[in-house]
Protein backbone atom coordinates (compact mmCIF):
# COMPACT_ATOMS: atom_id res chain seq x y z
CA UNK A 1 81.30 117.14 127.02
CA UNK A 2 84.27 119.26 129.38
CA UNK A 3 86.25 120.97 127.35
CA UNK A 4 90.46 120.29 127.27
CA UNK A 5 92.38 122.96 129.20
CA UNK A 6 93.97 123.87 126.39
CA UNK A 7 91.40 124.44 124.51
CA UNK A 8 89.40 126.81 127.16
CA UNK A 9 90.94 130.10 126.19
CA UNK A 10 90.60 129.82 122.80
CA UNK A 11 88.31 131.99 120.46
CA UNK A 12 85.25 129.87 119.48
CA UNK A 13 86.64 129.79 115.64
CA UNK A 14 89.85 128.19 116.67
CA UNK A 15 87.83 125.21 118.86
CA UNK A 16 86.03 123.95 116.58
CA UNK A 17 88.84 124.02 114.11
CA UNK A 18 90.99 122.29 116.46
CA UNK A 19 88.41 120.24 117.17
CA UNK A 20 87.51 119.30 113.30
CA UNK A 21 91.60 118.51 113.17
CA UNK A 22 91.66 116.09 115.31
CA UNK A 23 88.71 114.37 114.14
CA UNK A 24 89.85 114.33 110.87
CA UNK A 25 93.07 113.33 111.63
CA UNK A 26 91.32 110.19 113.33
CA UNK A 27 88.69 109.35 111.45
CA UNK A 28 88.87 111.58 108.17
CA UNK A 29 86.78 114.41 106.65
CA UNK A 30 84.23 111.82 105.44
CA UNK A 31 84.09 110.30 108.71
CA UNK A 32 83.54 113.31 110.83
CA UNK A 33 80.11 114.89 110.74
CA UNK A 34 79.69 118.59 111.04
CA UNK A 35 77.60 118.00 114.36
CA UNK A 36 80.30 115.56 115.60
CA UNK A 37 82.92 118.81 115.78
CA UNK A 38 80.69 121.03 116.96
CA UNK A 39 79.94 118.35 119.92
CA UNK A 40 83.77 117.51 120.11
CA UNK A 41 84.22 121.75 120.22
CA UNK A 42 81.39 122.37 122.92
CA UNK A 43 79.29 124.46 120.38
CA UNK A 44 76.26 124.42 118.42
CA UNK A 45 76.57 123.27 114.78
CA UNK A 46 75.05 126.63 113.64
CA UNK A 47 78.49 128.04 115.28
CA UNK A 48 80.34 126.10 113.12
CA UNK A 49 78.57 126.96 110.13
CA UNK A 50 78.62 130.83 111.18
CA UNK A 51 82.33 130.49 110.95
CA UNK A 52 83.20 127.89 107.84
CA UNK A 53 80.06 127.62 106.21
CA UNK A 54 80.44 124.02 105.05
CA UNK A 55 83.13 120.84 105.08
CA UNK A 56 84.64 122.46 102.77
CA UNK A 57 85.56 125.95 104.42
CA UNK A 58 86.05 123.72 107.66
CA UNK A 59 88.95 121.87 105.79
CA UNK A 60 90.74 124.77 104.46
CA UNK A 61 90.87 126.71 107.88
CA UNK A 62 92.36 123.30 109.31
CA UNK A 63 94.96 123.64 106.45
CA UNK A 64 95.98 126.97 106.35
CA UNK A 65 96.54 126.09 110.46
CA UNK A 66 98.80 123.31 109.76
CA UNK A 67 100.37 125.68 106.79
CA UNK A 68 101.36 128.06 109.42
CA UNK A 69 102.65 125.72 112.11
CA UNK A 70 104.92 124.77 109.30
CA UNK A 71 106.00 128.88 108.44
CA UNK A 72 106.14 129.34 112.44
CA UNK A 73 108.69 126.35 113.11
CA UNK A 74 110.47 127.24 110.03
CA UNK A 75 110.55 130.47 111.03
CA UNK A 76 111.74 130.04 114.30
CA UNK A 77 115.19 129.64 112.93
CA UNK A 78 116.89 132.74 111.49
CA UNK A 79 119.26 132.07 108.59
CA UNK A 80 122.95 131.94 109.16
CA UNK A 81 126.11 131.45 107.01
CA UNK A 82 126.32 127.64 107.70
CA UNK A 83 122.60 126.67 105.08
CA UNK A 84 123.63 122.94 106.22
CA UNK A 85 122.97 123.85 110.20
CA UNK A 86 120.09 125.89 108.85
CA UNK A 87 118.56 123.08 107.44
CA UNK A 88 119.01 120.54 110.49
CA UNK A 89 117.90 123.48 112.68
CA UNK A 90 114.61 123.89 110.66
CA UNK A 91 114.18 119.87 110.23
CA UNK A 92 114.66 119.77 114.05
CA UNK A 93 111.74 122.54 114.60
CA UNK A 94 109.53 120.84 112.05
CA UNK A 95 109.84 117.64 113.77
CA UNK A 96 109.20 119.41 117.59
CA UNK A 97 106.01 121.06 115.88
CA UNK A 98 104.61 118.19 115.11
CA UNK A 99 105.74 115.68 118.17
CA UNK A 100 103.63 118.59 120.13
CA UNK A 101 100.95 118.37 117.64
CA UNK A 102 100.11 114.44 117.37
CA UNK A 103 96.87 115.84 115.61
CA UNK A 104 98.41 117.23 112.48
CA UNK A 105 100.73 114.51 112.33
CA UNK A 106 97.34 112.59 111.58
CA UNK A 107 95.86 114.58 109.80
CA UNK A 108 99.37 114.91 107.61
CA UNK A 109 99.13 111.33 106.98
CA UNK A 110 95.81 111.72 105.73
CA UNK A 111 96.50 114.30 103.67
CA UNK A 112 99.79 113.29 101.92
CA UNK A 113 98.98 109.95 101.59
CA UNK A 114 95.83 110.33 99.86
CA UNK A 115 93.59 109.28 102.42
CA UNK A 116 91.98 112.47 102.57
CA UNK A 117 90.59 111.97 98.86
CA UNK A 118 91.63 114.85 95.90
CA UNK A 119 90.21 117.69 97.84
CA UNK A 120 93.08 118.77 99.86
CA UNK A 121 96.02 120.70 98.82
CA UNK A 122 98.63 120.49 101.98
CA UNK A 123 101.60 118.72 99.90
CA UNK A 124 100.85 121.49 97.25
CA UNK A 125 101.29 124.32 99.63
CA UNK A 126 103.96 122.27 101.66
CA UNK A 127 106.18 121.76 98.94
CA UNK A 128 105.65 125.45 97.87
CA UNK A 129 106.78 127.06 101.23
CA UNK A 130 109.90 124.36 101.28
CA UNK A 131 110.49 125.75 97.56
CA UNK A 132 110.28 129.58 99.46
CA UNK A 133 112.60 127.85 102.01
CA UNK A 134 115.33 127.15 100.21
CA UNK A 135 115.38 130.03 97.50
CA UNK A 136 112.90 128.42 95.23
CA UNK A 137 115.85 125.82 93.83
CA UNK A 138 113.45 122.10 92.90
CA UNK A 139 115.93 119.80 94.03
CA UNK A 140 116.43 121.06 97.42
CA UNK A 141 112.31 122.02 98.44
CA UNK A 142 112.49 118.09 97.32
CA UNK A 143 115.02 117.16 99.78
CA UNK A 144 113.39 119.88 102.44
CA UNK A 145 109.99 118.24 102.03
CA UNK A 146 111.39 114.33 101.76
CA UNK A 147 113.24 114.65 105.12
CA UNK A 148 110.29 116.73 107.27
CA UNK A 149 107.64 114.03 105.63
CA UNK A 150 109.25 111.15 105.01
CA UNK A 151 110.00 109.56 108.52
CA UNK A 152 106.62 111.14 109.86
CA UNK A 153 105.08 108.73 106.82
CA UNK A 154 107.08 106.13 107.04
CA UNK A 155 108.56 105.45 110.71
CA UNK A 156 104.94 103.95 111.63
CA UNK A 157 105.02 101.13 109.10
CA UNK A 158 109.16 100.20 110.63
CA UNK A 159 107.63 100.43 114.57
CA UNK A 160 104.74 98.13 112.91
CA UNK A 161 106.72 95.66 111.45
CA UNK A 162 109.43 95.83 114.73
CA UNK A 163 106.15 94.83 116.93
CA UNK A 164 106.10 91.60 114.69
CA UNK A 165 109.53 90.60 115.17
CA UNK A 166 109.49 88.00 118.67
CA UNK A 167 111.76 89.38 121.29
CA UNK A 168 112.21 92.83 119.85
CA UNK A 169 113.60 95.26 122.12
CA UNK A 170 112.27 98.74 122.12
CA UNK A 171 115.77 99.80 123.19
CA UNK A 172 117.32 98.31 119.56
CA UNK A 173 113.93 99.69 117.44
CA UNK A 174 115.10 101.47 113.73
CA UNK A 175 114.65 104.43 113.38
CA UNK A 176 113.76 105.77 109.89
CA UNK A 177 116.45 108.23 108.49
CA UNK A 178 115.50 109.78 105.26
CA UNK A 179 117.90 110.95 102.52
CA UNK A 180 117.57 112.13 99.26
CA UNK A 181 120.71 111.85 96.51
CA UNK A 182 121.18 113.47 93.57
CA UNK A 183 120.96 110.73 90.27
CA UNK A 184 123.48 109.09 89.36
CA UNK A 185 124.95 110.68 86.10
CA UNK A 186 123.58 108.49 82.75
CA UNK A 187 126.63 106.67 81.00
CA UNK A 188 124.83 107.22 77.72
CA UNK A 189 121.84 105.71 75.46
């Protein structure tokens, strides 16, 4: 099996992890053998165990990778004055990490939606480095983490049901926009 351009100058560690990404993001950790990602990564599965040493260890390099996409687009936008423009800024480089990532945003959906079974932690640490984001304040790591996710989780279900609808124009397709309000204030028992 060639191995991707962009893959070719790569250490041998961050291959196969790429290469365990977007097998899980496809078919899922259960569904992706340890000698499947050492094929997919041009290496021997002894390689791959040299460097994780099982699923397990596989899975949380592949997460602490996605982790820090997240910190690096964040990042990539200084704060300023304006925390509103901050925000949209930050949104906007969340969303260009992962249009140039289609891999995570599988492996995201896998992950946050359960698929991925109780052993990953991703939304955990997600939500936790929105909370950092935003000066540790609940409401608004909710509202950072609801708007990066929630079209990325959603939008695929609206372009599903679009494809259903006879004579739908791509040119005229929804596009998710996700907002999160405060609660309305209780009028009493």
């Amino acid at each position: 099996m060639a191995t991707p351009l962009a893959q070719q100058d790569l250490t041998g560690k961050a291959r196969i992890r790429n290469a365990a990404l977007a097998l899980y993001a496809e078919h899922g950790e259960d569904g992706t053998s340890m000698r499947r990602t050492a094929d997919a990564a041009g290496v021997t599965v002894g390689l791959v165990v040299h460097h994780f040493g099982t699923k397990d260890g596989l899975r949380e390099a592949i997460e602490d990778h996605v982790v820090d996409l997240f910190v690096e687009a964040i990042g990539s936008v200084p704060d300023a004055p304006d925390s509103r423009a901050v925000a949209r800024e930050r949104d906007a480089a969340v969303a260009e990490m992962l249009a140039a990532n289609p891999a995570v945003v599988g492996y995201l959906r896998r992950s946050v939606l359960g698929l991925a079974g109780q052993r990953s932690d991703l939304l955990p640490r997600l939500t936790e480095l929105a909370a950092q984001q935003v000066s540790r304040e609940s409401r608004q790591a909710i509202q950072v983490m609801t708007r990066q996710l929630g079209q990325l989780l959603l939008q695929p279900m609206i372009d599903a049901m679009w494809s259903q609808l006879e004579g739908a124009s791509e040119d005229a397709k929804p596009v998710l926009v996700v907002r999160v309000e405060d609660a309305p204030a209780s009028s009493g028992p």
